[in-house]
Protein backbone atom coordinates (compact mmCIF):
# COMPACT_ATOMS: atom_id res chain seq x y z
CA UNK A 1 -19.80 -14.94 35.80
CA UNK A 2 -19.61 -17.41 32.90
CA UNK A 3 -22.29 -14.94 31.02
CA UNK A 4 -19.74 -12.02 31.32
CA UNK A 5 -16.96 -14.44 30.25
CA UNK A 6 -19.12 -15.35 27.14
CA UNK A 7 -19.75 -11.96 26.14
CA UNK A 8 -16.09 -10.99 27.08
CA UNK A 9 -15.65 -13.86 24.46
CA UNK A 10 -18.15 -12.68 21.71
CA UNK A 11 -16.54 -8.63 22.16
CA UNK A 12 -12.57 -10.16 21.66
CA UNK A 13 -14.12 -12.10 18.28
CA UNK A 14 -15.85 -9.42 17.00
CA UNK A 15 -13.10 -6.95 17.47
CA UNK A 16 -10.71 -9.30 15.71
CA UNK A 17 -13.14 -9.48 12.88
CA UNK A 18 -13.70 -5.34 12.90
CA UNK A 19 -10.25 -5.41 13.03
CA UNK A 20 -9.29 -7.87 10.00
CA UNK A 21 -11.52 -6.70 7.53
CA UNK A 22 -10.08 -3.29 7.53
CA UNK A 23 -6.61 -4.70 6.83
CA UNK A 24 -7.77 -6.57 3.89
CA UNK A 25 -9.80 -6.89 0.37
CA UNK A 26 -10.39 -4.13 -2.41
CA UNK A 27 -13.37 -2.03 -2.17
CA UNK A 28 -15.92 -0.27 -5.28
CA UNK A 29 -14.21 2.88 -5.00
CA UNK A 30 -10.79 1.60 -6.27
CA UNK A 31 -11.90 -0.26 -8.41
CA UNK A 32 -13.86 3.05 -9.92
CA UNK A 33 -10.00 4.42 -11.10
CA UNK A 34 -9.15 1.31 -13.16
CA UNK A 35 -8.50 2.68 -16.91
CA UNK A 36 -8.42 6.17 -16.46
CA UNK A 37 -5.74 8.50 -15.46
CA UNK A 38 -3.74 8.15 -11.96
CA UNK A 39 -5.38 10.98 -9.92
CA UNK A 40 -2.52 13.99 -9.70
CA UNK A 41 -1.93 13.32 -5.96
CA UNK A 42 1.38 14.65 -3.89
CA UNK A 43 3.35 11.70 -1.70
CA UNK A 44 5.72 12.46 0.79
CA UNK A 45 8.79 10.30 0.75
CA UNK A 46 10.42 8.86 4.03
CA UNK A 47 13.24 10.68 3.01
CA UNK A 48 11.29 14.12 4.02
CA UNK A 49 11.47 14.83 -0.43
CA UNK A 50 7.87 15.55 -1.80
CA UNK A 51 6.80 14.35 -5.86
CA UNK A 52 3.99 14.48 -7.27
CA UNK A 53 2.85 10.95 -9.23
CA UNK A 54 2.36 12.07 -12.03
CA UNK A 55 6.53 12.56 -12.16
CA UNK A 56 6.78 9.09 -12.83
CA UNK A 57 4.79 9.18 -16.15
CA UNK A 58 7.45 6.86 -18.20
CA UNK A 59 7.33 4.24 -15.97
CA UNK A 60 5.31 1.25 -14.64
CA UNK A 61 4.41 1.98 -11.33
CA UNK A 62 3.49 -0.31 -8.99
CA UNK A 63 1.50 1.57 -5.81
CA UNK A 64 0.99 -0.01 -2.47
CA UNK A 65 -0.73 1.07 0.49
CA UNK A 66 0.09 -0.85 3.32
CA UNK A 67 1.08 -0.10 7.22
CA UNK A 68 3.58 -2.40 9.35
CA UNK A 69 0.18 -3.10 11.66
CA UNK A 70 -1.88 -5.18 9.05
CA UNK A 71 -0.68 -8.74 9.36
CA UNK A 72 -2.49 -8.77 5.04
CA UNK A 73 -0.35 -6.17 3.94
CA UNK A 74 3.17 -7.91 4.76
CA UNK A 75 3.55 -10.36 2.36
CA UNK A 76 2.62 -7.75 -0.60
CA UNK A 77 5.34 -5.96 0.72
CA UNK A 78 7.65 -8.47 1.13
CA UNK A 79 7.19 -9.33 -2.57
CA UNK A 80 6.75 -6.09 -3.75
CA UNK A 81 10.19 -5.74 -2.46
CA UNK A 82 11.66 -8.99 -3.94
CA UNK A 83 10.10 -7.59 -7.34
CA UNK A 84 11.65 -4.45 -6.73
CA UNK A 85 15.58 -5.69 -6.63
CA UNK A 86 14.44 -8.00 -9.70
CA UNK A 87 13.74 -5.37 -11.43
CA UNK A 88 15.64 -2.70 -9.73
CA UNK A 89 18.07 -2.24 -12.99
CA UNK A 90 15.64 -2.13 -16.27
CA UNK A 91 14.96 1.71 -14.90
CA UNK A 92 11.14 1.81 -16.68
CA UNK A 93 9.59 -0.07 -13.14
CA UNK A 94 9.14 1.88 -10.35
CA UNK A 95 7.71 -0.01 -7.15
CA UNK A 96 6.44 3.06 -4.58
CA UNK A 97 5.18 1.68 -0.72
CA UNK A 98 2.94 3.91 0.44
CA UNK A 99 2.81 3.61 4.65
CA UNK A 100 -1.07 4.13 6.18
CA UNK A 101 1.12 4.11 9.48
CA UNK A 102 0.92 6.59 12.05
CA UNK A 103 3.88 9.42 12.46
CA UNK A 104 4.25 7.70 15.90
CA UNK A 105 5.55 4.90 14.38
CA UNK A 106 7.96 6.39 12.18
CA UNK A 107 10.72 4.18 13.66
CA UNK A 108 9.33 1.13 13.65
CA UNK A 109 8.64 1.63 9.86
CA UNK A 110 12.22 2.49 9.10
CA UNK A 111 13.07 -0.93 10.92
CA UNK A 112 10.80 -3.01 9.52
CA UNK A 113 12.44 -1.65 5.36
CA UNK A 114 15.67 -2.53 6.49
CA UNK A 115 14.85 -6.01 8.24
CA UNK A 116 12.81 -7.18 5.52
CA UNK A 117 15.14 -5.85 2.87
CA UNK A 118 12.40 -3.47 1.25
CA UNK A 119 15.11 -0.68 0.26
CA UNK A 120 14.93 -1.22 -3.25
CA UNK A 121 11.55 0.89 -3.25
CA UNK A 122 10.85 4.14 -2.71
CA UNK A 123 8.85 4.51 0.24
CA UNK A 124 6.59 7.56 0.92
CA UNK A 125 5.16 8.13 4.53
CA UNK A 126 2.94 11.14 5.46
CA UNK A 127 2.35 9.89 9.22
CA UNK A 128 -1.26 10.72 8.82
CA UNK A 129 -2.18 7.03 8.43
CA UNK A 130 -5.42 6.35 6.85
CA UNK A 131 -6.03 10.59 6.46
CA UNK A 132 -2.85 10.07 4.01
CA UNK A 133 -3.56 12.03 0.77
CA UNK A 134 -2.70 9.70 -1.80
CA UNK A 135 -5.12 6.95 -0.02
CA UNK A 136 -7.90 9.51 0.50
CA UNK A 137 -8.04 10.62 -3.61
CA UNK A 138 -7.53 6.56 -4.42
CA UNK A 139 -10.08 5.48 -2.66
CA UNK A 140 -8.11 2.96 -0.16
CA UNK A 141 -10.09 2.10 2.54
CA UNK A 142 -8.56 -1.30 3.29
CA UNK A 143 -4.96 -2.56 3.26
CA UNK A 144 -3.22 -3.68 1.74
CA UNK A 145 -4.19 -1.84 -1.88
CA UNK A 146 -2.26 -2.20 -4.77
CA UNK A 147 -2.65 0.15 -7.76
CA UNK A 148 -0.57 -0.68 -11.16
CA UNK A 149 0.03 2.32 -13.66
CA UNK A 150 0.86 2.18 -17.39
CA UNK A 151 3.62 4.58 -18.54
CA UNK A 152 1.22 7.02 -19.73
CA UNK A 153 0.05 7.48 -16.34
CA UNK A 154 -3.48 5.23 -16.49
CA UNK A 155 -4.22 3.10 -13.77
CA UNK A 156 -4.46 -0.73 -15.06
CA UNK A 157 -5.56 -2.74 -12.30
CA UNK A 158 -5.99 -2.07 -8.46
CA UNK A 159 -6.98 -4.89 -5.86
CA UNK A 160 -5.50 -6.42 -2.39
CA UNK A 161 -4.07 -9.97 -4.68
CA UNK A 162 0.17 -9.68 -4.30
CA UNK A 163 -0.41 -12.06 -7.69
CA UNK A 164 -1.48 -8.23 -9.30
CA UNK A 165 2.34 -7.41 -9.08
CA UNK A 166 3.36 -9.83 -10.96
CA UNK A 167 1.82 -7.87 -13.86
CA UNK A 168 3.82 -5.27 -13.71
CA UNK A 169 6.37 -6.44 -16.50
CA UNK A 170 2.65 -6.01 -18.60
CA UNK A 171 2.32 -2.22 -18.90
């Protein structure tokens, strides 16, 4: 019995693990868009509109992929969102959240933006979770994944650090 417990044991730590290091870190294949053009991709907003990315040539965009699930991804978001009212008025920043959740949990992503005061992005949600289109074309593989675009539409920097937003102001 104690040999079944111990391999109960080893199965529960390696699904944590499994399960953390999808939810975290930047992979090769993100890093593969840095300085060339955002890929032309279509997101669909929570609001049920569709844009394209490429509308928001102009602008500094900062792009997050991120899902209510991965315990990494919540502080980005949380100060993604505090840069977002910071900035909310200058009009050349936009901060888009792009949910990897599941169209099951629709609702629980509409609570979570108003709870943790998140409304001053613009928040695009396919329900497909990790099949989203925007994440497929990027390259996201792991959450949370932060892309930041220069106004003429060229992707600067990508990686998982919430320090990357903070360069935002930069482009």
């Amino acid at each position: 019995m104690s040999v079944a417990l111990s391999d109960n044991k080893f199965l529960a730590i390696l699904c944590l693990m499994l399960f953390f290091a999808g939810c975290s870190s930047t992979n090769k294949a993100m890093l593969e868009h840095v300085g060339k053009p955002a890929p032309i991709v279509r997101l669909e907003l929570l609001n049920g509109e569709r844009v394209v990315l490429d509308e928001y040539r102009g602008k500094t965009v900062a792009l997050i992929f991120w899902a209510t699930w991965c315990s990494a991804s919540r502080p980005v978001i949380e100060y993604a969102g505090k840069l977002a009212r910071k900035y909310a008025g200058r009009g050349d920043i936009a901060f888009i959240a792009v949910s990897l959740d599941k169209l099951s949990d629709y609702d629980k992503l509409r609570e979570r933006i108003k709870y943790r005061n998140l409304d001053s992005m613009i928040h695009a949600f396919s329900g497909n979770g990790a099949d989203d289109e925007a994440a497929y074309v990027l390259g996201v593989k792991k959450m949370p994944a932060i892309f930041i675009i220069d106004k003429t539409g060229v992707i600067r920097k990508a990686g998982s650090s919430k320090s990357l937003l903070d360069s935002v102001t930069e482009y």
